[in-house]
C-alpha atoms as a PDB file:
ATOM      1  CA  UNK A   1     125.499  86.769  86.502  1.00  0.00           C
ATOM      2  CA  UNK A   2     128.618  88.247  86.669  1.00  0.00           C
ATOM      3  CA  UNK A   3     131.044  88.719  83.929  1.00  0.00           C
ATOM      4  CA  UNK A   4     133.730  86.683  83.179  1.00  0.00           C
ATOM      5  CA  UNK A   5     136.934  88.178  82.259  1.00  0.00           C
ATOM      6  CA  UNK A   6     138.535  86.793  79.049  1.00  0.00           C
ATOM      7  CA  UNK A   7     141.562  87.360  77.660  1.00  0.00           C
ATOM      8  CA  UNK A   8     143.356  89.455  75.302  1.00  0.00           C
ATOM      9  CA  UNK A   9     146.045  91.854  74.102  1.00  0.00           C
ATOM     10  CA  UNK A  10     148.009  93.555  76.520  1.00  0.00           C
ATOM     11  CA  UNK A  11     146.643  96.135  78.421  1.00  0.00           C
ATOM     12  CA  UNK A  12     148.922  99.409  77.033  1.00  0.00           C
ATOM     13  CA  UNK A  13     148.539  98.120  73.831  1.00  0.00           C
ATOM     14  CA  UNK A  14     145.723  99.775  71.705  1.00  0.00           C
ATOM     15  CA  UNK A  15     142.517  98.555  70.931  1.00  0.00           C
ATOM     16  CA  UNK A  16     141.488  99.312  67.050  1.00  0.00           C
ATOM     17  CA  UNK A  17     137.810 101.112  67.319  1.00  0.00           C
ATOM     18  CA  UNK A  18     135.962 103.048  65.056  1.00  0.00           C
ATOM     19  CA  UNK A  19     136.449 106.381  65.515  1.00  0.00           C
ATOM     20  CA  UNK A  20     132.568 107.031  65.699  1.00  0.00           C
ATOM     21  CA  UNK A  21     132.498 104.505  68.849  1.00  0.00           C
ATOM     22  CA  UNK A  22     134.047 107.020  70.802  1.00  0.00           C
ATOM     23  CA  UNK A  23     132.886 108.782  73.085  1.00  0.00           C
ATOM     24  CA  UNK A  24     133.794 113.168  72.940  1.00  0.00           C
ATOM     25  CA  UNK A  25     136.685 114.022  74.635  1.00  0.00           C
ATOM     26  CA  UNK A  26     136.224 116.206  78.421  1.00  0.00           C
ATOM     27  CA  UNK A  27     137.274 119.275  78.016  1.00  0.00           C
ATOM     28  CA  UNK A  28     140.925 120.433  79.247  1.00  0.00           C
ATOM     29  CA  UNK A  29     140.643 121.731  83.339  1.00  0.00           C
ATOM     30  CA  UNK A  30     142.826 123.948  85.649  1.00  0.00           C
ATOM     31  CA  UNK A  31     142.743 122.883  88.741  1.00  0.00           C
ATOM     32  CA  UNK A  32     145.227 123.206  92.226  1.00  0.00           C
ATOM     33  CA  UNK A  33     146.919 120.161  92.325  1.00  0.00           C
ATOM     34  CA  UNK A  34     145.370 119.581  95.680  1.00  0.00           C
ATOM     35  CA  UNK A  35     142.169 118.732  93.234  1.00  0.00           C
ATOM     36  CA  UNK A  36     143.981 116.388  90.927  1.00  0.00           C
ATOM     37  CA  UNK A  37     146.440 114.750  92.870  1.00  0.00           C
ATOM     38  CA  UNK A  38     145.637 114.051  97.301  1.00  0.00           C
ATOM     39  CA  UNK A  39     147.881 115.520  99.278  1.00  0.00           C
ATOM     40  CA  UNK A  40     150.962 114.329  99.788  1.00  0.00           C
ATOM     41  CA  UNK A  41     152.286 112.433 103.268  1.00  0.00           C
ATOM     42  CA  UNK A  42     155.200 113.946 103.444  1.00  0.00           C
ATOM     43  CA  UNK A  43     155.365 117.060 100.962  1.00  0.00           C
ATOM     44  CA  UNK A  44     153.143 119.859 100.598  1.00  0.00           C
ATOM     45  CA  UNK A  45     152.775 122.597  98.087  1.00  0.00           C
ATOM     46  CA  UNK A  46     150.507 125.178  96.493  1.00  0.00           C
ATOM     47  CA  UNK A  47     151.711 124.611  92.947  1.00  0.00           C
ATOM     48  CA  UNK A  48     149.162 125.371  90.144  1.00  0.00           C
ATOM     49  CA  UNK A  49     149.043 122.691  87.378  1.00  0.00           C
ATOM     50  CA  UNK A  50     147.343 122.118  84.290  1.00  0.00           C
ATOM     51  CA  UNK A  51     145.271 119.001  84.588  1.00  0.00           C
ATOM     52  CA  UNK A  52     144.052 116.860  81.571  1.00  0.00           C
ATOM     53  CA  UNK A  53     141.014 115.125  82.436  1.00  0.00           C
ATOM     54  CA  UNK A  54     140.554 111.768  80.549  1.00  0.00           C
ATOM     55  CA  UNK A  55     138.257 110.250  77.904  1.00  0.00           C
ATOM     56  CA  UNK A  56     135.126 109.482  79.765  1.00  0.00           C
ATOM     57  CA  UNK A  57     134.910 105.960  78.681  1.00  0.00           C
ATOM     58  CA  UNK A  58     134.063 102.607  79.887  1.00  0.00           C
ATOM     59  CA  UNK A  59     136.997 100.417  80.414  1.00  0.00           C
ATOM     60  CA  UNK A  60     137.048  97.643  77.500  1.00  0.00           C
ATOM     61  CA  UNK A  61     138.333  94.870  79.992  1.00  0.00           C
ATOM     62  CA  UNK A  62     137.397  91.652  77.981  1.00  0.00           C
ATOM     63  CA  UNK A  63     140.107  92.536  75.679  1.00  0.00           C
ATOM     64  CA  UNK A  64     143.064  94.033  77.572  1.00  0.00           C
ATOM     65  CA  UNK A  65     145.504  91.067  78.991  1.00  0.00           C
ATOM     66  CA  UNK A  66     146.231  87.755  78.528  1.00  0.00           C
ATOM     67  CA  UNK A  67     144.908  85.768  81.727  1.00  0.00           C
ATOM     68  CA  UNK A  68     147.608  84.107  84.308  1.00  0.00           C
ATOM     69  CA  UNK A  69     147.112  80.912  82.919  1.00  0.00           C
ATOM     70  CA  UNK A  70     147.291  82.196  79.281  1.00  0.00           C
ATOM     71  CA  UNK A  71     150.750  84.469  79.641  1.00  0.00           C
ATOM     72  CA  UNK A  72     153.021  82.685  77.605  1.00  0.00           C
ATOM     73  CA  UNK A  73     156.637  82.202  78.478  1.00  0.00           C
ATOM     74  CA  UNK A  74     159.840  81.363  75.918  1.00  0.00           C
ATOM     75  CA  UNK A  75     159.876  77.619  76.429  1.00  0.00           C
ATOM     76  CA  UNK A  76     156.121  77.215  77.264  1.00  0.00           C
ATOM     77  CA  UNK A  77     156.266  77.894  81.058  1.00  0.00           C
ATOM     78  CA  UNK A  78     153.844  81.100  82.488  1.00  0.00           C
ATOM     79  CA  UNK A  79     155.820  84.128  83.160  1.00  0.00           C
ATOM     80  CA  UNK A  80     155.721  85.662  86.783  1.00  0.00           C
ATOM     81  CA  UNK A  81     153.413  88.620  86.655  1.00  0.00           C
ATOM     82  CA  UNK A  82     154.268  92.142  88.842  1.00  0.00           C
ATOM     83  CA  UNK A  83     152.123  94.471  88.930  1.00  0.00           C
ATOM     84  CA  UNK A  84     153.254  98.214  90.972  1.00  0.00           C
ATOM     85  CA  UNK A  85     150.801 100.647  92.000  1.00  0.00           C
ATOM     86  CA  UNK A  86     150.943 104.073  93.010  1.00  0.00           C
ATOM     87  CA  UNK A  87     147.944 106.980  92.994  1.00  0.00           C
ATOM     88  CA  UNK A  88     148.486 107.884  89.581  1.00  0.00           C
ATOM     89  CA  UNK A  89     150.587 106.233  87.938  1.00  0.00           C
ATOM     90  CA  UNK A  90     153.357 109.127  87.094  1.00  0.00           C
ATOM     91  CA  UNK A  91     155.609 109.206  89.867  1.00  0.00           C
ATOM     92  CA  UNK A  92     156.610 105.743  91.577  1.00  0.00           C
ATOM     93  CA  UNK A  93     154.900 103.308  90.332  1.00  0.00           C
ATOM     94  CA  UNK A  94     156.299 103.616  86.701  1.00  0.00           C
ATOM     95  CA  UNK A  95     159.705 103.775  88.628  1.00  0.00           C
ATOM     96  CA  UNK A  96     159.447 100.544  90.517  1.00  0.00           C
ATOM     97  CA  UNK A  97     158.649  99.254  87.491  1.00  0.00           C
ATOM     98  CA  UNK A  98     161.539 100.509  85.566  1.00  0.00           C
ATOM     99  CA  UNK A  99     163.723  99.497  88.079  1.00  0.00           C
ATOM    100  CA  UNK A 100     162.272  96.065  88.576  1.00  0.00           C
ATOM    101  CA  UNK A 101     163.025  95.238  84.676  1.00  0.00           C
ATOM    102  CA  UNK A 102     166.164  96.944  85.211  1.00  0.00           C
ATOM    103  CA  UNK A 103     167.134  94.346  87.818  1.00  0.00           C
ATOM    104  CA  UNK A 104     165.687  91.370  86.474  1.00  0.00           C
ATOM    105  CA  UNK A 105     167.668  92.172  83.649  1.00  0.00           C
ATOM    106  CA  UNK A 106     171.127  92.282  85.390  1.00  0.00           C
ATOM    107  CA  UNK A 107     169.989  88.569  86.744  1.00  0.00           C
ATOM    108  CA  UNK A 108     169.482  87.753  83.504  1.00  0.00           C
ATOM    109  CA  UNK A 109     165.606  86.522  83.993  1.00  0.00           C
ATOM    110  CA  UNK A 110     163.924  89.128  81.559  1.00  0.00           C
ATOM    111  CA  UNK A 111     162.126  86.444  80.018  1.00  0.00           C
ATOM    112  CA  UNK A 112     160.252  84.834  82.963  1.00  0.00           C
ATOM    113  CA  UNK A 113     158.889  88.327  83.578  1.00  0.00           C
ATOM    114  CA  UNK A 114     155.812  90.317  82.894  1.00  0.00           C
ATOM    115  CA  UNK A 115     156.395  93.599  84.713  1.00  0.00           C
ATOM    116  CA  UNK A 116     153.893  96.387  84.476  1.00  0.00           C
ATOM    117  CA  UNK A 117     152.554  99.358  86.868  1.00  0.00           C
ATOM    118  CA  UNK A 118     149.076 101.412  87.354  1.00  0.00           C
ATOM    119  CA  UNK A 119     147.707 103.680  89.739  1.00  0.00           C
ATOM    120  CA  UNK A 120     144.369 104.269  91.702  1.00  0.00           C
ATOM    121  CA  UNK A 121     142.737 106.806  89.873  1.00  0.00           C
ATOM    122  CA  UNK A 122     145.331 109.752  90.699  1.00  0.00           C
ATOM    123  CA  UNK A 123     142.526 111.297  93.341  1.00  0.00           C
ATOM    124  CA  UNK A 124     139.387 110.366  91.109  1.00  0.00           C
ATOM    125  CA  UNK A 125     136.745 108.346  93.190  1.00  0.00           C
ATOM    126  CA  UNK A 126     134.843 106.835  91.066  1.00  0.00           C
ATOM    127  CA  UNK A 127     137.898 105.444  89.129  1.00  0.00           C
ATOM    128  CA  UNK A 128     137.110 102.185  89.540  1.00  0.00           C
ATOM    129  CA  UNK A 129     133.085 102.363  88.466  1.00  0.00           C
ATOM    130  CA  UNK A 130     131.725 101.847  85.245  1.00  0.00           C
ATOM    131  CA  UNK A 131     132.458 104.943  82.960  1.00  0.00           C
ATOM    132  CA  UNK A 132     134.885 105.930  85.464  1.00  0.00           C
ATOM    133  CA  UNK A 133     137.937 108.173  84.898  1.00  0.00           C
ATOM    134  CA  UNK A 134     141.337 108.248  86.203  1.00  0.00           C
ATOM    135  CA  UNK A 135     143.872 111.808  86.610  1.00  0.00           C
ATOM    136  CA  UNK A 136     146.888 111.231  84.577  1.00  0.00           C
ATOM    137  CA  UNK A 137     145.594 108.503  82.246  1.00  0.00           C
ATOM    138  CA  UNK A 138     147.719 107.883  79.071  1.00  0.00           C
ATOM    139  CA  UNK A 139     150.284 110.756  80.748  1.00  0.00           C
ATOM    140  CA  UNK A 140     153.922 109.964  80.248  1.00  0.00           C
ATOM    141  CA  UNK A 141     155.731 110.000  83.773  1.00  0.00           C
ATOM    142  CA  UNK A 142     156.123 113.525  85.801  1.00  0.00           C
ATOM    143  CA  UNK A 143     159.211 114.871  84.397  1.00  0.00           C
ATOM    144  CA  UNK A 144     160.920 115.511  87.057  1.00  0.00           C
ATOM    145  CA  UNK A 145     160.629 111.534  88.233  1.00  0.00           C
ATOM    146  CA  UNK A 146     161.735 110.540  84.809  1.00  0.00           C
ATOM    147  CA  UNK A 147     164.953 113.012  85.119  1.00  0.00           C
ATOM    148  CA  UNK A 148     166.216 112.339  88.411  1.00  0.00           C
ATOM    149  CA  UNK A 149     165.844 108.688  87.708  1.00  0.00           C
ATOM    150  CA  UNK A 150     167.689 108.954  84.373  1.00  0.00           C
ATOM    151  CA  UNK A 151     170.407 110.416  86.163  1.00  0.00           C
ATOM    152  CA  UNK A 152     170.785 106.622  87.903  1.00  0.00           C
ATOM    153  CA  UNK A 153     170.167 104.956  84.153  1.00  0.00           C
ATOM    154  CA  UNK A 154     166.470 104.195  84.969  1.00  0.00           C
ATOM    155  CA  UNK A 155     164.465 105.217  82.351  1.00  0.00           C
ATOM    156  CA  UNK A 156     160.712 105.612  82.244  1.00  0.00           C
ATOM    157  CA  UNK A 157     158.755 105.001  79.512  1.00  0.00           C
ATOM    158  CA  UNK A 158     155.454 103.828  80.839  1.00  0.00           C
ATOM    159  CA  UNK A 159     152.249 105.645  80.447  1.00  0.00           C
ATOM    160  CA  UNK A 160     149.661 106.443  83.188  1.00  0.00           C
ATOM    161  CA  UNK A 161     146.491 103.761  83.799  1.00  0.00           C
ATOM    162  CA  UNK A 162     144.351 102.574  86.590  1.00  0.00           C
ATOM    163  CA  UNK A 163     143.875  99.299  87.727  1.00  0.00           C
ATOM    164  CA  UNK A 164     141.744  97.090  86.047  1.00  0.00           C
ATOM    165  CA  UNK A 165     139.717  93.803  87.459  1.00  0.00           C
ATOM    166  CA  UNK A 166     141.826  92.149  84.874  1.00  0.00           C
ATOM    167  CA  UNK A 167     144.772  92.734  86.539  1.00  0.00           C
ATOM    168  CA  UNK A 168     143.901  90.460  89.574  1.00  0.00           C
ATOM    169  CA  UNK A 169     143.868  87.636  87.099  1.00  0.00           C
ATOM    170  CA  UNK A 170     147.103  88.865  85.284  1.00  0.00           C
ATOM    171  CA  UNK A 171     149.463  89.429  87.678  1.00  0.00           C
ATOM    172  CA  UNK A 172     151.419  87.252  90.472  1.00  0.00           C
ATOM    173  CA  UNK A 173     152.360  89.993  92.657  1.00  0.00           C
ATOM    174  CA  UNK A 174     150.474  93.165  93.043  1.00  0.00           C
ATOM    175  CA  UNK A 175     152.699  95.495  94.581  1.00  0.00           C
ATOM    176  CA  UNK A 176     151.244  98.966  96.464  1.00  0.00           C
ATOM    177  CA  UNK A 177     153.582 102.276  97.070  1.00  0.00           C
ATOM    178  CA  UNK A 178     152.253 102.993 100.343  1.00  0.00           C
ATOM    179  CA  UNK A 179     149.018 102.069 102.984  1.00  0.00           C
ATOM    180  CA  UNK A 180     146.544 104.371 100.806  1.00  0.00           C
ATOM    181  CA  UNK A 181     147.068 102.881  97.357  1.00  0.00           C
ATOM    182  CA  UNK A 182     146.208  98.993  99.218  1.00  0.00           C
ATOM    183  CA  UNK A 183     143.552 100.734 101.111  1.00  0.00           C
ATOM    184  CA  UNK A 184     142.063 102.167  97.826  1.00  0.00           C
ATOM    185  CA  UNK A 185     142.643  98.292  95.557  1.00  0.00           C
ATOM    186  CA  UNK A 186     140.816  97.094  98.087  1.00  0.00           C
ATOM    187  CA  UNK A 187     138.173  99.199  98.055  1.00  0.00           C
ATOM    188  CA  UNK A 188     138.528  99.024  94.147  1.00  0.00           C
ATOM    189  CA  UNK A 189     138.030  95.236  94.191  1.00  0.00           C
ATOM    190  CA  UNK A 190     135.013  94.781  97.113  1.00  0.00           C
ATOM    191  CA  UNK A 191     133.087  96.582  94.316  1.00  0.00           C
ATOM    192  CA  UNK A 192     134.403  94.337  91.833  1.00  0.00           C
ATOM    193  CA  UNK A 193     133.489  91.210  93.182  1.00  0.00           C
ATOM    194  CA  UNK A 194     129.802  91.718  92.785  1.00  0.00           C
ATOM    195  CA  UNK A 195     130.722  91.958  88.968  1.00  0.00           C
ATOM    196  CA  UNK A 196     133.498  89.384  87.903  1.00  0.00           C
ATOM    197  CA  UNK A 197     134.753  86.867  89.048  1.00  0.00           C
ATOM    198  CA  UNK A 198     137.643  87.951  90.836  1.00  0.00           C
ATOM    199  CA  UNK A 199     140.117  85.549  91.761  1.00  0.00           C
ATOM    200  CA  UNK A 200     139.771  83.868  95.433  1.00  0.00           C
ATOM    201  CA  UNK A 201     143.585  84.366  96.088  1.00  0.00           C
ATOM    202  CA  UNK A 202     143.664  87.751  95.341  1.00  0.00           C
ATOM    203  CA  UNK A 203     144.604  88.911  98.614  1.00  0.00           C
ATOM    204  CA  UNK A 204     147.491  86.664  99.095  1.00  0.00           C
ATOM    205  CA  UNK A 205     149.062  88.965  95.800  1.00  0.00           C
ATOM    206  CA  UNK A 206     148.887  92.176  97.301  1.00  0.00           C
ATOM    207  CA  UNK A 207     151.622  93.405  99.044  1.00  0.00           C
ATOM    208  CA  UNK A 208     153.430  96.497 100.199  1.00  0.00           C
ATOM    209  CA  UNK A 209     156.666  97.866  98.542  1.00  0.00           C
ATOM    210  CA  UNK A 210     158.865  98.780 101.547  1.00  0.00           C
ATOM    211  CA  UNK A 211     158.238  95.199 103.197  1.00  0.00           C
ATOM    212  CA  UNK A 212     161.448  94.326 100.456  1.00  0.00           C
ATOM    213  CA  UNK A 213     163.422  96.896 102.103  1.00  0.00           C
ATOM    214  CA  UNK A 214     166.783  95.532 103.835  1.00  0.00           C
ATOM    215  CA  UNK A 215     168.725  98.346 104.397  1.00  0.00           C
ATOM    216  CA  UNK A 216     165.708 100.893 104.899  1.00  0.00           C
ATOM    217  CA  UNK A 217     162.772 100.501 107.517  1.00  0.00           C
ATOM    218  CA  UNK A 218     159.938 102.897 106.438  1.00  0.00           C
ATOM    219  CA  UNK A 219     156.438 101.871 106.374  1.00  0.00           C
ATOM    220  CA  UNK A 220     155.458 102.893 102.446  1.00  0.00           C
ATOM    221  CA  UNK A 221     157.175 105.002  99.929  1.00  0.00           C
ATOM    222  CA  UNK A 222     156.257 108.623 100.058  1.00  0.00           C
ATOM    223  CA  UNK A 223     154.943 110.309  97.406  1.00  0.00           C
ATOM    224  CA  UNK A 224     157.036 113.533  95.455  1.00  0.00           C
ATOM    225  CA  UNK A 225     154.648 114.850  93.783  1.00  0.00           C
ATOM    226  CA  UNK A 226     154.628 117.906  95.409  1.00  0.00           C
ATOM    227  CA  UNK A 227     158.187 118.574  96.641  1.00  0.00           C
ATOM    228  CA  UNK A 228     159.283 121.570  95.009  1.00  0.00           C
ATOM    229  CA  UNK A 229     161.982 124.129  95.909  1.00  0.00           C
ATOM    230  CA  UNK A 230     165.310 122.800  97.482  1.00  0.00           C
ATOM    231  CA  UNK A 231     163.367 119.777  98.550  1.00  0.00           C
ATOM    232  CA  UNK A 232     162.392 118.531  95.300  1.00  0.00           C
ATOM    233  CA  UNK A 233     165.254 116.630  94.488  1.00  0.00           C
ATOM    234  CA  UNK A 234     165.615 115.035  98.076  1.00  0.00           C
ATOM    235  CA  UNK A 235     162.384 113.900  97.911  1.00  0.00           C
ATOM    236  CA  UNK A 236     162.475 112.165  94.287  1.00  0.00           C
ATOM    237  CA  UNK A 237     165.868 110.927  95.971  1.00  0.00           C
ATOM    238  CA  UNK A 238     164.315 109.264  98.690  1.00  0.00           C
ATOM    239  CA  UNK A 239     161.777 107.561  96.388  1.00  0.00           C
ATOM    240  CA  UNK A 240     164.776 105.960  93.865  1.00  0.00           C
ATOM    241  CA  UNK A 241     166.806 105.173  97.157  1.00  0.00           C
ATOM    242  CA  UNK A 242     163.987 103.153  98.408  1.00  0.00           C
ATOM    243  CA  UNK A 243     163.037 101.447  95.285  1.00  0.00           C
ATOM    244  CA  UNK A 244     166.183 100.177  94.785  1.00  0.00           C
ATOM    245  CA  UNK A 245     166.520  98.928  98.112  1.00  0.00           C
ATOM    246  CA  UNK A 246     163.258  97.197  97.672  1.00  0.00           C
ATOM    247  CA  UNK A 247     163.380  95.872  94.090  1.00  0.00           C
ATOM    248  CA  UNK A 248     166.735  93.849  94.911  1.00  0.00           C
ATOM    249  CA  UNK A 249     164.145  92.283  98.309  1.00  0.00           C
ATOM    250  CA  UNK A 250     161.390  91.649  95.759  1.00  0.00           C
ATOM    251  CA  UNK A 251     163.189  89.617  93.112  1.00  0.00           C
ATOM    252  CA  UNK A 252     165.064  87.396  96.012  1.00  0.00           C
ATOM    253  CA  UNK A 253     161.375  87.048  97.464  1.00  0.00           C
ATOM    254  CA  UNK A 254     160.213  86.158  93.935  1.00  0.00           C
ATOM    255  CA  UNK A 255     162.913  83.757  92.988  1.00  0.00           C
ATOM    256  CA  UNK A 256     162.588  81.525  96.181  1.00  0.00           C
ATOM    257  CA  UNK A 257     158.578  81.352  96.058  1.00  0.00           C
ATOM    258  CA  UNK A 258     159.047  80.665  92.051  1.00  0.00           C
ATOM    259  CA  UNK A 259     161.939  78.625  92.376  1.00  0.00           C
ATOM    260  CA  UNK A 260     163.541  80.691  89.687  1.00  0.00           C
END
């Protein structure tokens, strides 16, 4: 029988457990960053990193989100759900999402909004299995993301997680960075299916980022993660210029299929 997937607190938010439930802590790696992060489409680099592998622990999904039907909203109506999704989590997804609240905001429909992001296991393959681990998890943004964007009032303050089976119920939109990050939800979910009850529709939520673009025609958002050099700041650049473009295309999209 496959397990249902009940509702909760939200997803960042902690879970109380005894310390003694826990399971020991892996210990710290150094790896190229060719190990813990695929290579780049656009960017390349033989940058040495320090790379925190996570908790090995299973992922406590009957108590992470409030279902779609559950999400409350301030007069009683469900808020729209958006979900963005990178590799890891650390670079653009936390951005779109930043910038999404940032322009929901400014049209003044915080409130009919639940806006979060994720990532698909930062180069981790078994991310998505039971007892699975994801690069970057609980990581605060890449720091040189979180400074260029500052620099155009965006601030980050999201920390790094995968996807979750929960999320398909959670979320409205699910929106993917670039080919690879849909190519890797679905492959994600297809092993899901044959262990929750993953919503029918689920499809019809994914989408890609740049398909919001108006003013840019680029198939995906490229990943920075390893521009470096006079580069670097072009590259995280490009990724802002893009997002902007495309969150302004998402919200119109949004508030004509919602009727907001």
């Amino acid at each position: 029988m496959k397990a249902a997937i009940q509702p909760g607190s939200a997803i960042r938010r902690s879970i109380s457990l005894p310390v003694s439930s826990l399971p020991p802590q892996r210990h710290l790696l150094r790896l190229p960053c060719c190990l813990s992060h695929p290579g780049p489409n656009h960017f390349t680099s033989n940058r040495l990193c320090h790379q925190k592998r996570p908790v090995h622990k299973e992922r406590r999904l009957a108590q992470a989100m409030p279902s779609r039907e559950s999400a409350g909203h301030a007069n009683g109506q469900r808020k729209v759900g958006v979900l963005f999704v990178c590799l890891g989590n650390i670079c653009r997804s936390p951005t779109a999402e930043a910038m999404f609240k940032a322009v929901v905001k400014t049209a003044g429909l915080e409130d009919a909004f639940d806006i979060d992001s994720c990532g698909t296991g930062g180069g981790n393959e078994d991310w998505f299995l039971k007892g699975g681990w994801s690069y970057h998890e609980g990581e605060d943004a890449d720091r040189r993301m979180a400074a260029i964007a500052k620099q155009r009032g965006v601030i980050l303050t999201s920390k790094s997680r995968p996807l979750q089976p929960l999320d398909l119920d959670c979320f409205d939109y699910i929106i993917g960075m670039e080919g690879k990050n849909m190519k890797e939800m679905t492959k994600a979910i297809n092993y899901w299916r044959d262990l929750y009850d993953i919503p029918e529709d689920y499809m019809s939520r994914m989408s890609l980022m740049t398909q919001y673009c108006s003013r840019y025609k680029v198939n995906g958002v490229p990943d920075p993660y390893y521009a470096e050099g006079p580069d670097e700041q072009a590259a995280f650049n490009t990724v802002l210029d893009l997002l902007e473009d495309a969150c302004v295309g998402l919200l119109e999209h949004i508030k004509k299929d919602k009727q907001l």
